[in-house]
N, C-alpha and C. Protein backbone atom coordinates (compact mmCIF):
# COMPACT_ATOMS: atom_id res chain seq x y z
N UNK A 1 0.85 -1.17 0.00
CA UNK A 1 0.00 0.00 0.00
C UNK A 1 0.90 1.24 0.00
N UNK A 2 0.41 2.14 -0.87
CA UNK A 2 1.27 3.57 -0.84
C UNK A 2 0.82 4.72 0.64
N UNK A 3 1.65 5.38 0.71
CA UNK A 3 1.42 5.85 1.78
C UNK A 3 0.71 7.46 1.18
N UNK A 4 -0.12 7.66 1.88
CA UNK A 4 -0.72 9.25 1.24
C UNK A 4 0.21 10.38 0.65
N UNK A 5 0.81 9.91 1.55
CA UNK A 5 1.93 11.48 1.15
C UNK A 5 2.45 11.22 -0.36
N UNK A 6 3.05 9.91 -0.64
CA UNK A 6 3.54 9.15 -1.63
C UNK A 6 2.33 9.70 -2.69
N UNK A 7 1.48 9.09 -2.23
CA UNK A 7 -0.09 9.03 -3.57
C UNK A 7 0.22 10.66 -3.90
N UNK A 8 -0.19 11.18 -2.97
CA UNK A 8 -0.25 12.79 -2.94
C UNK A 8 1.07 13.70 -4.17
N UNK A 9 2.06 13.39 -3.49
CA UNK A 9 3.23 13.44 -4.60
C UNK A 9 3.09 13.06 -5.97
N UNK A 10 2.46 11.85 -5.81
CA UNK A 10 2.67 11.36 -7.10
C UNK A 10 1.61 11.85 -8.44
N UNK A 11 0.95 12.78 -7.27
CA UNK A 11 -0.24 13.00 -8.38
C UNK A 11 -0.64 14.44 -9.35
N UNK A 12 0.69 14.81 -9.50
CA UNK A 12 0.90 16.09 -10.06
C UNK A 12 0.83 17.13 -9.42
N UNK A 13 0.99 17.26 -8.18
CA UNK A 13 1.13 18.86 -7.58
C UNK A 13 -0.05 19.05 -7.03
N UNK A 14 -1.06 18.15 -6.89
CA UNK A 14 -2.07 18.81 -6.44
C UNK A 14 -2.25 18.74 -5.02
N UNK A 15 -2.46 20.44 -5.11
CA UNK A 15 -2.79 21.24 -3.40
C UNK A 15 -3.38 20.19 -2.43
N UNK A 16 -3.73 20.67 -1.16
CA UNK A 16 -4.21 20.22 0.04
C UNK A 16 -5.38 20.74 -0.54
N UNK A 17 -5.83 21.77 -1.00
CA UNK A 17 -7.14 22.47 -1.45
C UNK A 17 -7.61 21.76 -2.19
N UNK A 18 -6.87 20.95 -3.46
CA UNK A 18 -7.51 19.83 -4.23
C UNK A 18 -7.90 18.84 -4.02
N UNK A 19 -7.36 18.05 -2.29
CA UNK A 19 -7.41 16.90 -2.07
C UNK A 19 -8.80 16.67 -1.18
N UNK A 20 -9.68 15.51 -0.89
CA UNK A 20 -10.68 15.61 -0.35
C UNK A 20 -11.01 14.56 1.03
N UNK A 21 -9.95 15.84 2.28
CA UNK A 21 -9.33 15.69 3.55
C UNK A 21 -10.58 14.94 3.81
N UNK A 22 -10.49 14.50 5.39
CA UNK A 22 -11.27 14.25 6.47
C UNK A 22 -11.60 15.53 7.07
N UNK A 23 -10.58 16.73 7.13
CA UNK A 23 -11.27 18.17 7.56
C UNK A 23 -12.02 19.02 7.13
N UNK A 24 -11.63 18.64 5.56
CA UNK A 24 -12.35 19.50 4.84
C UNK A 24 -13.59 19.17 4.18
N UNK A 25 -14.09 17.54 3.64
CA UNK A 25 -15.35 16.96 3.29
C UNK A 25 -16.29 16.26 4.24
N UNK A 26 -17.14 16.34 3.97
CA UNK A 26 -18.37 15.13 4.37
C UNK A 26 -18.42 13.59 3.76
N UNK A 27 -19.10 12.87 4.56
CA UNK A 27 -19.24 11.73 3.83
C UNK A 27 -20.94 11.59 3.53
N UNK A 28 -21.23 11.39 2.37
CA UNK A 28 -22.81 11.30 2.38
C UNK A 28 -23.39 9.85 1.68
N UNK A 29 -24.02 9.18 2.59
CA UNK A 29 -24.33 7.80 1.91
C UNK A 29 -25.65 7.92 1.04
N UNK A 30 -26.33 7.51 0.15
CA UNK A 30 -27.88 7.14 -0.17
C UNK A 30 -28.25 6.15 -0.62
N UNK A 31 -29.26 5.78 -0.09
CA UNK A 31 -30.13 4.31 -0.05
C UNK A 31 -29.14 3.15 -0.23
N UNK A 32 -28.57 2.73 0.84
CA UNK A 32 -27.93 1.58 0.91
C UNK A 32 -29.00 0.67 2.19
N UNK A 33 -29.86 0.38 1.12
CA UNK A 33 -30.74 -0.83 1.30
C UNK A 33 -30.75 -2.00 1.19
N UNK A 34 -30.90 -3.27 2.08
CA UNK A 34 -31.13 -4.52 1.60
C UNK A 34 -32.09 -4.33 0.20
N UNK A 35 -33.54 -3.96 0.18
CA UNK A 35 -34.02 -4.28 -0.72
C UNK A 35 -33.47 -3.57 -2.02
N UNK A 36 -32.79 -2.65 -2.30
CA UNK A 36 -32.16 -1.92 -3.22
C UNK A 36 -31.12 -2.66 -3.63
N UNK A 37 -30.68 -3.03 -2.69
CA UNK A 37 -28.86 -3.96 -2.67
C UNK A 37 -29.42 -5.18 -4.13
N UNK A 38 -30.39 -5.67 -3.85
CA UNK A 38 -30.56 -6.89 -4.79
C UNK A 38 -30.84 -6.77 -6.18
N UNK A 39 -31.49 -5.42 -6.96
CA UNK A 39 -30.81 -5.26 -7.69
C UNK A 39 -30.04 -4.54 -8.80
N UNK A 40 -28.52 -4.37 -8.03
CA UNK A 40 -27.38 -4.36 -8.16
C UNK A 40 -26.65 -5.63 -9.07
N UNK A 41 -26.21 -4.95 -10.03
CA UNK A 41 -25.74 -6.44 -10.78
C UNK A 41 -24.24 -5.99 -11.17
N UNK A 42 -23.86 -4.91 -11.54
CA UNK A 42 -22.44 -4.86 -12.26
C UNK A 42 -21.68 -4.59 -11.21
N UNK A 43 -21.58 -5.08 -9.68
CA UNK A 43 -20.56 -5.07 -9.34
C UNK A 43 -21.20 -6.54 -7.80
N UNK A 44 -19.65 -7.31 -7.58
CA UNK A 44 -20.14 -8.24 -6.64
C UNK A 44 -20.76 -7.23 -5.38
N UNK A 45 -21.77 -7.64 -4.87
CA UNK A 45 -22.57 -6.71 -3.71
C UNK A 45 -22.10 -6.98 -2.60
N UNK A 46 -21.22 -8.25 -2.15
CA UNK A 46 -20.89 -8.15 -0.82
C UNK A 46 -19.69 -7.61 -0.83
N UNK A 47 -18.78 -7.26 -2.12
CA UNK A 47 -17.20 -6.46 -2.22
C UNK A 47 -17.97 -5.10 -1.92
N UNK A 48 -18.97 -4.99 -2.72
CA UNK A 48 -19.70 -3.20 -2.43
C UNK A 48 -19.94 -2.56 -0.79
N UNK A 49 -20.77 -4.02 0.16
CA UNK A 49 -20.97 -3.65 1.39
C UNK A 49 -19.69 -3.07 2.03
N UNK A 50 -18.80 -4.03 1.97
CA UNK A 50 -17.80 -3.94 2.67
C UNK A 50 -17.01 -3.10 2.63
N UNK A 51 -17.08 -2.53 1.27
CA UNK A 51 -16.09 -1.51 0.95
C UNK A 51 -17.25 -0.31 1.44
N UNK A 52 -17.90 -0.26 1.06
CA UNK A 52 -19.40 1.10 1.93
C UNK A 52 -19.12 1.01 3.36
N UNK A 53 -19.04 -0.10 4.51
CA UNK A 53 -18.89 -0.05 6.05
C UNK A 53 -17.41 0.42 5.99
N UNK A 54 -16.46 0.04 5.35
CA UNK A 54 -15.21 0.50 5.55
C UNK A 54 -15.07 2.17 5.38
N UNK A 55 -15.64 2.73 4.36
CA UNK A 55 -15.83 4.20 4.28
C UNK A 55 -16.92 4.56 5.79
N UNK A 56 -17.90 3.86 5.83
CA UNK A 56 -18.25 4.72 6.98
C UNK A 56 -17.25 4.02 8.54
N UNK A 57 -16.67 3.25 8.35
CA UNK A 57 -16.12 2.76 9.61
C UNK A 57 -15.21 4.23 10.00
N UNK A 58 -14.04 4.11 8.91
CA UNK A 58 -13.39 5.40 8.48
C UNK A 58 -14.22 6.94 9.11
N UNK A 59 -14.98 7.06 8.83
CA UNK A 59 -15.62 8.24 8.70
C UNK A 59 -16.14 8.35 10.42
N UNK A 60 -16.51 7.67 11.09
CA UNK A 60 -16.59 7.21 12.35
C UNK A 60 -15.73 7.63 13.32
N UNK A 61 -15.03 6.36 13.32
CA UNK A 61 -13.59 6.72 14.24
C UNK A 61 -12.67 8.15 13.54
N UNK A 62 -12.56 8.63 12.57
CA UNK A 62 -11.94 9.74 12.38
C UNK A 62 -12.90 10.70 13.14
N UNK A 63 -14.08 10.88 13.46
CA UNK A 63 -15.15 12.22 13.77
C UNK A 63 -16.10 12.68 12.84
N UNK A 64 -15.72 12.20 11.81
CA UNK A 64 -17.08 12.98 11.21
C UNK A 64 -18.66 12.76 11.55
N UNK A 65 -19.64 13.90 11.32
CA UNK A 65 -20.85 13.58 11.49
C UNK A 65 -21.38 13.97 10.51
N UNK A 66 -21.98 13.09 9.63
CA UNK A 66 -22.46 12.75 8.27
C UNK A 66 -24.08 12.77 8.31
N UNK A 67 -24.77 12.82 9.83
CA UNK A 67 -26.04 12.42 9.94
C UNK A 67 -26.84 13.82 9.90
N UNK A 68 -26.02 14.86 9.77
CA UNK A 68 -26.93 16.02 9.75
C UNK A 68 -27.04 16.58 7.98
N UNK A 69 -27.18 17.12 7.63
CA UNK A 69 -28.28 17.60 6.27
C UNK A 69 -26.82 18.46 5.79
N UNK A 70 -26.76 18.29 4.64
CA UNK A 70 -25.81 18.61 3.88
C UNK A 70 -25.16 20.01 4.12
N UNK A 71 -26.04 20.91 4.02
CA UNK A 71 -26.03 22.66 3.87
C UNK A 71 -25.75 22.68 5.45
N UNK A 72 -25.74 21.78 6.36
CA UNK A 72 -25.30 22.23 7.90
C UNK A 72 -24.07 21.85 8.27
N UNK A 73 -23.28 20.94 7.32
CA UNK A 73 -21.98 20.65 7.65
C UNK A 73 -20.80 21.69 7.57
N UNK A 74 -22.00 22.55 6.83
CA UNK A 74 -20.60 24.05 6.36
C UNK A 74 -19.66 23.48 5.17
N UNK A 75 -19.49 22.61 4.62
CA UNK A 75 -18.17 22.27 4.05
C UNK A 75 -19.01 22.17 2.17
N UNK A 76 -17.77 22.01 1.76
CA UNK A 76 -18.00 22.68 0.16
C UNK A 76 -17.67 21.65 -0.47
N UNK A 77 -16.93 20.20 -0.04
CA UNK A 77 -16.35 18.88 -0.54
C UNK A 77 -16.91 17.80 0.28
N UNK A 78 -17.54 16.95 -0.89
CA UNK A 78 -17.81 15.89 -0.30
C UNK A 78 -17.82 14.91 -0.79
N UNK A 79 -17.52 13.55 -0.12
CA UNK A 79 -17.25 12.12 -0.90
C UNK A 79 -18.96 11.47 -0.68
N UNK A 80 -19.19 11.15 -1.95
CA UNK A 80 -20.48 10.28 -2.09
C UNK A 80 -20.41 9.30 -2.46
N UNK A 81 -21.63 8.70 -1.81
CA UNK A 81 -22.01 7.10 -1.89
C UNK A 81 -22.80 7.43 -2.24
N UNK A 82 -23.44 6.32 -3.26
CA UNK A 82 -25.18 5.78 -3.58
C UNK A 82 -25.24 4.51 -4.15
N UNK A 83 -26.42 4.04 -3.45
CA UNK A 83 -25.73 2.46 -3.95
C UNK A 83 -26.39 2.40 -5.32
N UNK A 84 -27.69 2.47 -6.31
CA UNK A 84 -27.20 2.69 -7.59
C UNK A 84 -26.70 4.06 -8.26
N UNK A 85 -25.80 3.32 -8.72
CA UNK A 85 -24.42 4.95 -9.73
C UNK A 85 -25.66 5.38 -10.54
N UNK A 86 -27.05 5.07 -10.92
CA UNK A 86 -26.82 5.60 -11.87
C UNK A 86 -28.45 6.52 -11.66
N UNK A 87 -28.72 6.38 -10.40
CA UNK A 87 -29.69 6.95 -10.30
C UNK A 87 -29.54 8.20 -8.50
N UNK A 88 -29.20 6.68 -7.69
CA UNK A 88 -28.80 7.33 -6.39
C UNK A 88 -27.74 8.32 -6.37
N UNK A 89 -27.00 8.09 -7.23
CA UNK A 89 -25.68 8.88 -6.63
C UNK A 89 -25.83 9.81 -7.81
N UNK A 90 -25.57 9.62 -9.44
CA UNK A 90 -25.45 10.85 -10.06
C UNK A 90 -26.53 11.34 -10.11
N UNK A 91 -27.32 11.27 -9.76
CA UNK A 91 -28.32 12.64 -9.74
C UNK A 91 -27.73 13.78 -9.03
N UNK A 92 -27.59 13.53 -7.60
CA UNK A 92 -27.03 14.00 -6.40
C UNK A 92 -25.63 14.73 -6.61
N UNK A 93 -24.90 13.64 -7.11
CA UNK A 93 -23.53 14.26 -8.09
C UNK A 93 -23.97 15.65 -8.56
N UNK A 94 -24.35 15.44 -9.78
CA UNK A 94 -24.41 16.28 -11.18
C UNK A 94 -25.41 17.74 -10.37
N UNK A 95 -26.04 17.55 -9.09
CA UNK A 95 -27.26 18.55 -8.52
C UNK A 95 -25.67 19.47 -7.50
N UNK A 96 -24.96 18.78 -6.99
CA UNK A 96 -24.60 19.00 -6.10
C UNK A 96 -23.01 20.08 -7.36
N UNK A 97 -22.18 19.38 -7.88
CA UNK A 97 -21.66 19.93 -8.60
C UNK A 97 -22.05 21.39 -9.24
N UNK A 98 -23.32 20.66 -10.04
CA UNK A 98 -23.88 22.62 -10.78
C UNK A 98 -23.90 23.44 -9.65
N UNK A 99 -24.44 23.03 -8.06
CA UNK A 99 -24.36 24.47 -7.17
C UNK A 99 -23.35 24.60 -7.04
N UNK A 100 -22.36 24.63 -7.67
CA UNK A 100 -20.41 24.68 -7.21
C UNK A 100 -20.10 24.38 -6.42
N UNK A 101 -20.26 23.12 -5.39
CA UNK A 101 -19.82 22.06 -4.62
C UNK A 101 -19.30 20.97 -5.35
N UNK A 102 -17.72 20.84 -4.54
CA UNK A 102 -16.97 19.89 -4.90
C UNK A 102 -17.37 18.08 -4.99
N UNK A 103 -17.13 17.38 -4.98
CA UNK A 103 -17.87 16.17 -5.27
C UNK A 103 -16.50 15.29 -5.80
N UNK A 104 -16.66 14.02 -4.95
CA UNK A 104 -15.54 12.60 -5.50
C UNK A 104 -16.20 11.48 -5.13
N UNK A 105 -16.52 10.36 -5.63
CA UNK A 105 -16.89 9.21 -5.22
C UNK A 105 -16.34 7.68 -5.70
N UNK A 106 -16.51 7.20 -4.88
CA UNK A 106 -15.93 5.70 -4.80
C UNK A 106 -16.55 4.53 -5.54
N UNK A 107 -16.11 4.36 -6.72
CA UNK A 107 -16.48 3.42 -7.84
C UNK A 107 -16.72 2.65 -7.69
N UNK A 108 -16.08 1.51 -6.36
CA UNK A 108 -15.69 0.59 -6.35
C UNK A 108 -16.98 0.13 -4.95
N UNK A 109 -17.40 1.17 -4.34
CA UNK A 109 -18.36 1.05 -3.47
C UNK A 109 -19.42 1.35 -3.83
N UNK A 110 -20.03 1.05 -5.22
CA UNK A 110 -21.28 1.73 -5.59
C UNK A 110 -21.65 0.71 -6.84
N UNK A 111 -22.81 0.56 -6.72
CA UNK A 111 -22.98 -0.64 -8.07
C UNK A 111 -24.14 -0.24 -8.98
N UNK A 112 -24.27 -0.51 -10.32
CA UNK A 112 -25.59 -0.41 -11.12
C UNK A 112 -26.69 -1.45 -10.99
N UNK A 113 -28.09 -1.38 -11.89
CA UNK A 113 -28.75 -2.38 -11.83
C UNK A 113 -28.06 -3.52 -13.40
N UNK A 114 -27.15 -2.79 -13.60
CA UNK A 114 -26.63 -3.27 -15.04
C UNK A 114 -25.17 -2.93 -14.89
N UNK A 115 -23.86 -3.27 -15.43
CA UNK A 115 -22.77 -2.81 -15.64
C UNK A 115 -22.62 -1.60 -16.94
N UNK A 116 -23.09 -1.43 -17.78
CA UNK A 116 -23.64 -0.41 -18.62
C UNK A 116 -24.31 0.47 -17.84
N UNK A 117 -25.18 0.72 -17.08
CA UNK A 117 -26.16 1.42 -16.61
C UNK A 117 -24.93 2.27 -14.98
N UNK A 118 -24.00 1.53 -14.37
CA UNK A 118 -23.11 2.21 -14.06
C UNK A 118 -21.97 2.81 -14.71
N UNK A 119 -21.56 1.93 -15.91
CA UNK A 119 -20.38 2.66 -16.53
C UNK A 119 -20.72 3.96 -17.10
N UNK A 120 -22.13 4.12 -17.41
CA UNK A 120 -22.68 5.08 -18.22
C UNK A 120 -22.65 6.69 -16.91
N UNK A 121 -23.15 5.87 -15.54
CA UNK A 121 -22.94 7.18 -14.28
C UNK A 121 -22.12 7.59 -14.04
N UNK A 122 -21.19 6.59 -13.70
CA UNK A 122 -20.06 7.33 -13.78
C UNK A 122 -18.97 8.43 -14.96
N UNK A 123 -19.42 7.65 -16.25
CA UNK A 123 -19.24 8.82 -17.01
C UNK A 123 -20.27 10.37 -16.76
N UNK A 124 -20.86 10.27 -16.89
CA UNK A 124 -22.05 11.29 -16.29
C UNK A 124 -21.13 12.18 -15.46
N UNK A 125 -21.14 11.48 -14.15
CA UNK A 125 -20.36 12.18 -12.88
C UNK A 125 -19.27 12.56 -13.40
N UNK A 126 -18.52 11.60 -14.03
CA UNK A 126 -16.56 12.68 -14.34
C UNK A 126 -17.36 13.70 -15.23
N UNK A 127 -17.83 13.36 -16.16
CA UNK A 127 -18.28 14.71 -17.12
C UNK A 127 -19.34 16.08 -16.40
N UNK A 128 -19.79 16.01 -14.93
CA UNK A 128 -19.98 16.79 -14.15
C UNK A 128 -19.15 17.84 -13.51
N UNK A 129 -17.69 16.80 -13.45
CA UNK A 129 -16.99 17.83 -12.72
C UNK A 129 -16.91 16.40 -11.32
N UNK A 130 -17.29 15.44 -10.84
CA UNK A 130 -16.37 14.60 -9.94
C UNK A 130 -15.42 13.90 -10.23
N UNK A 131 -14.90 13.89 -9.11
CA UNK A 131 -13.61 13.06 -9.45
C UNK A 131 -14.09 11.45 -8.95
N UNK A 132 -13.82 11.00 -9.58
CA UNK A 132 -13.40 8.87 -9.15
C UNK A 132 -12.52 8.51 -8.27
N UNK A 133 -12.30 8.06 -7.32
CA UNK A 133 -11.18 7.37 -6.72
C UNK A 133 -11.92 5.64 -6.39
N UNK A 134 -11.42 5.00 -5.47
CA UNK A 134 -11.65 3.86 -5.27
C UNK A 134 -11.63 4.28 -3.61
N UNK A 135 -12.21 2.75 -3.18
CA UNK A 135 -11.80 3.20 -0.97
C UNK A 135 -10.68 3.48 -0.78
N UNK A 136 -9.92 2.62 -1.21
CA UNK A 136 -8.69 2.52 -0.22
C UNK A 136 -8.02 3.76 -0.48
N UNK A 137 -7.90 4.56 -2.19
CA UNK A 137 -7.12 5.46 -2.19
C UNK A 137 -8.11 6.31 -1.13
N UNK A 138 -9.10 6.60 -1.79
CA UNK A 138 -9.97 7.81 -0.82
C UNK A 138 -9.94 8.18 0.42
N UNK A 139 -9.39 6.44 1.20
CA UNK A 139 -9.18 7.07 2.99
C UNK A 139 -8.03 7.36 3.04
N UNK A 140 -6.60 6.84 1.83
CA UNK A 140 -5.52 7.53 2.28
C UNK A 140 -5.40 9.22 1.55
N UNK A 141 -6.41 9.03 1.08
CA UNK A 141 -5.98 10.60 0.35
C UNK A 141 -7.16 11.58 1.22
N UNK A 142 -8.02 10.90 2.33
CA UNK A 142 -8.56 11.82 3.11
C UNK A 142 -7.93 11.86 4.11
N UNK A 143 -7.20 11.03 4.95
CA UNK A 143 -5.95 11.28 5.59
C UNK A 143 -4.47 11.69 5.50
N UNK A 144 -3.96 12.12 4.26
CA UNK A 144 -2.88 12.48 3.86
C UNK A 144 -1.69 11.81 4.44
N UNK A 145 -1.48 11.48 5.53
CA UNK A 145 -0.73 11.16 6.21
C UNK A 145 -0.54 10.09 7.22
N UNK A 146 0.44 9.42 6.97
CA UNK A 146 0.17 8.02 7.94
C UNK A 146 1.13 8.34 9.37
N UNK A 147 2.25 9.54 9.00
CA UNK A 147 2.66 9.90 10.13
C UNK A 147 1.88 10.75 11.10
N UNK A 148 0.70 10.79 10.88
CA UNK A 148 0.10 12.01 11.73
C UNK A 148 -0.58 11.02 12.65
N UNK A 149 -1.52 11.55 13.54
CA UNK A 149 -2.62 11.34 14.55
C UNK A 149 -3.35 9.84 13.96
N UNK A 150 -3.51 10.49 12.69
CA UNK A 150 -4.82 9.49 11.87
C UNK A 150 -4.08 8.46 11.04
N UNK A 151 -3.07 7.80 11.29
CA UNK A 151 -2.24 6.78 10.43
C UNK A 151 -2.52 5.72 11.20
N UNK A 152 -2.77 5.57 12.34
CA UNK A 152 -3.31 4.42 12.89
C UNK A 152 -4.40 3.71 12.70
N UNK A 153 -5.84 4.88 12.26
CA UNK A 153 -6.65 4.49 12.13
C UNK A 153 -6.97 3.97 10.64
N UNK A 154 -6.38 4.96 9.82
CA UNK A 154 -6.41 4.52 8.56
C UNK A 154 -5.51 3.14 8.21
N UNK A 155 -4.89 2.40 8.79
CA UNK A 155 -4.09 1.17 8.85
C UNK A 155 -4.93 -0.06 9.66
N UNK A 156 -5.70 0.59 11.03
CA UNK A 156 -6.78 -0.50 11.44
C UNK A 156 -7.72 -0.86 10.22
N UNK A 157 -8.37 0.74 9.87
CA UNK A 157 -9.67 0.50 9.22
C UNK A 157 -9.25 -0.53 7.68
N UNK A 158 -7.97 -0.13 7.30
CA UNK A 158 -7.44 -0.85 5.99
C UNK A 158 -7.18 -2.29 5.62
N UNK A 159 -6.41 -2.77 7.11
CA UNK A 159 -6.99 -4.05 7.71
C UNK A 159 -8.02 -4.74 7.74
N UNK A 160 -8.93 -3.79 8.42
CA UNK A 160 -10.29 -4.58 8.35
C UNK A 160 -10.72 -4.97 6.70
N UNK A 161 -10.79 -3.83 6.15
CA UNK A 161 -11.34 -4.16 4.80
C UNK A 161 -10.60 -5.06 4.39
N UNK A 162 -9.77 -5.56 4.40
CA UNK A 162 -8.61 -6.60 3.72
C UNK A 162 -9.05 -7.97 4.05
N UNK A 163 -9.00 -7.90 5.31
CA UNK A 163 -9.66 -9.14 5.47
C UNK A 163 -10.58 -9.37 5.58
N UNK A 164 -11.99 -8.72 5.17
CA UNK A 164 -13.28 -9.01 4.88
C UNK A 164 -13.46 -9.15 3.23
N UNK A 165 -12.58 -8.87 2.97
CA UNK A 165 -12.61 -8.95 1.27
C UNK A 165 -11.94 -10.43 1.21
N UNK A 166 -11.34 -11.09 2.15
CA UNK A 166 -10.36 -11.92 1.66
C UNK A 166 -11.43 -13.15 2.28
N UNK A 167 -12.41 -13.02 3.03
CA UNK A 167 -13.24 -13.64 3.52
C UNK A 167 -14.46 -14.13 2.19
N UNK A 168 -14.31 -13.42 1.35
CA UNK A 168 -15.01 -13.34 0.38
C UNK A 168 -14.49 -14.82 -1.20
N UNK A 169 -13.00 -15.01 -0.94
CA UNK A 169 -12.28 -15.64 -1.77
C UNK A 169 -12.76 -17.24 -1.51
């Protein structure tokens, strides 16, 4: 695993202002439902759960509070979930973007009712103006740093996901 700072470096110069901290974003989930979950087809759904509890595990033990209403968090960046890409989340995306709020979400934690029907949202969303990452980069690039305060947690929580994915094999 690369270490944030590493990722960070490596990714052309881009600012602390570009990156989408734990201080500076929200985390916002939508409809991550059993009955929604089922159907989900273009991506395996129990790699999706796990990687979704690992973002909010993350989001948890770091402090954030995600449970209050968007416009009260104060903040202008935020990482989204929806469990379908192509209805839950880019809508929300593409609404949230045009008001000139920043926006990144996790590909890899979000599934279609079709694999077309997500590849198609997520194009949508980059062509909005979000950015893509996956979990694992997203918690090290919302923690920047593994030497700081939060390198512990981002190494528990990284763990965990590792071996719940490997539980899966």
């Amino acid at each position: 695993m690369v270490a944030p700072q590493a990722a960070a470096a490596a990714s052309g110069g881009r600012t602390q202002e570009q990156l989408f901290t734990f201080d500076t974003t929200a985390l916002v989930f939508i409809d991550y439902q059993p009955e929604m979950l089922k159907a989900v087809e273009s991506i395996d759904t129990r790699k999706t759960m796990i990687r979704a509890r690992e973002l909010a595990r993350t989001a948890v033990k770091m402090g954030m509070d995600f449970r209050r209403a968007i416009r009260e968090t104060g903040r202008r960046k935020f990482i989204m979930l929806g469990l379908w890409t192509e209805i839950c989340l880019a809508y929300p995306v593409a609404e949230m973007q045009g008001a000139g709020l920043r926006t990144t979400f996790t590909a890899d934690a979000v599934g279609g009712i079709t694999k077309e029907a997500h590849d198609l949202a997520v194009q949508r969303m980059i062509q909005a103006g979000s950015v893509p990452n996956t979990t694992m980069a997203q918690i090290c690039e919302a923690g920047l740093d593994w030497a700081s305060p939060r390198g512990p947690i981002i190494r528990e929580v990284g763990g965990w996901m590792a071996e719940e994915l490997a539980k899966l094999k």
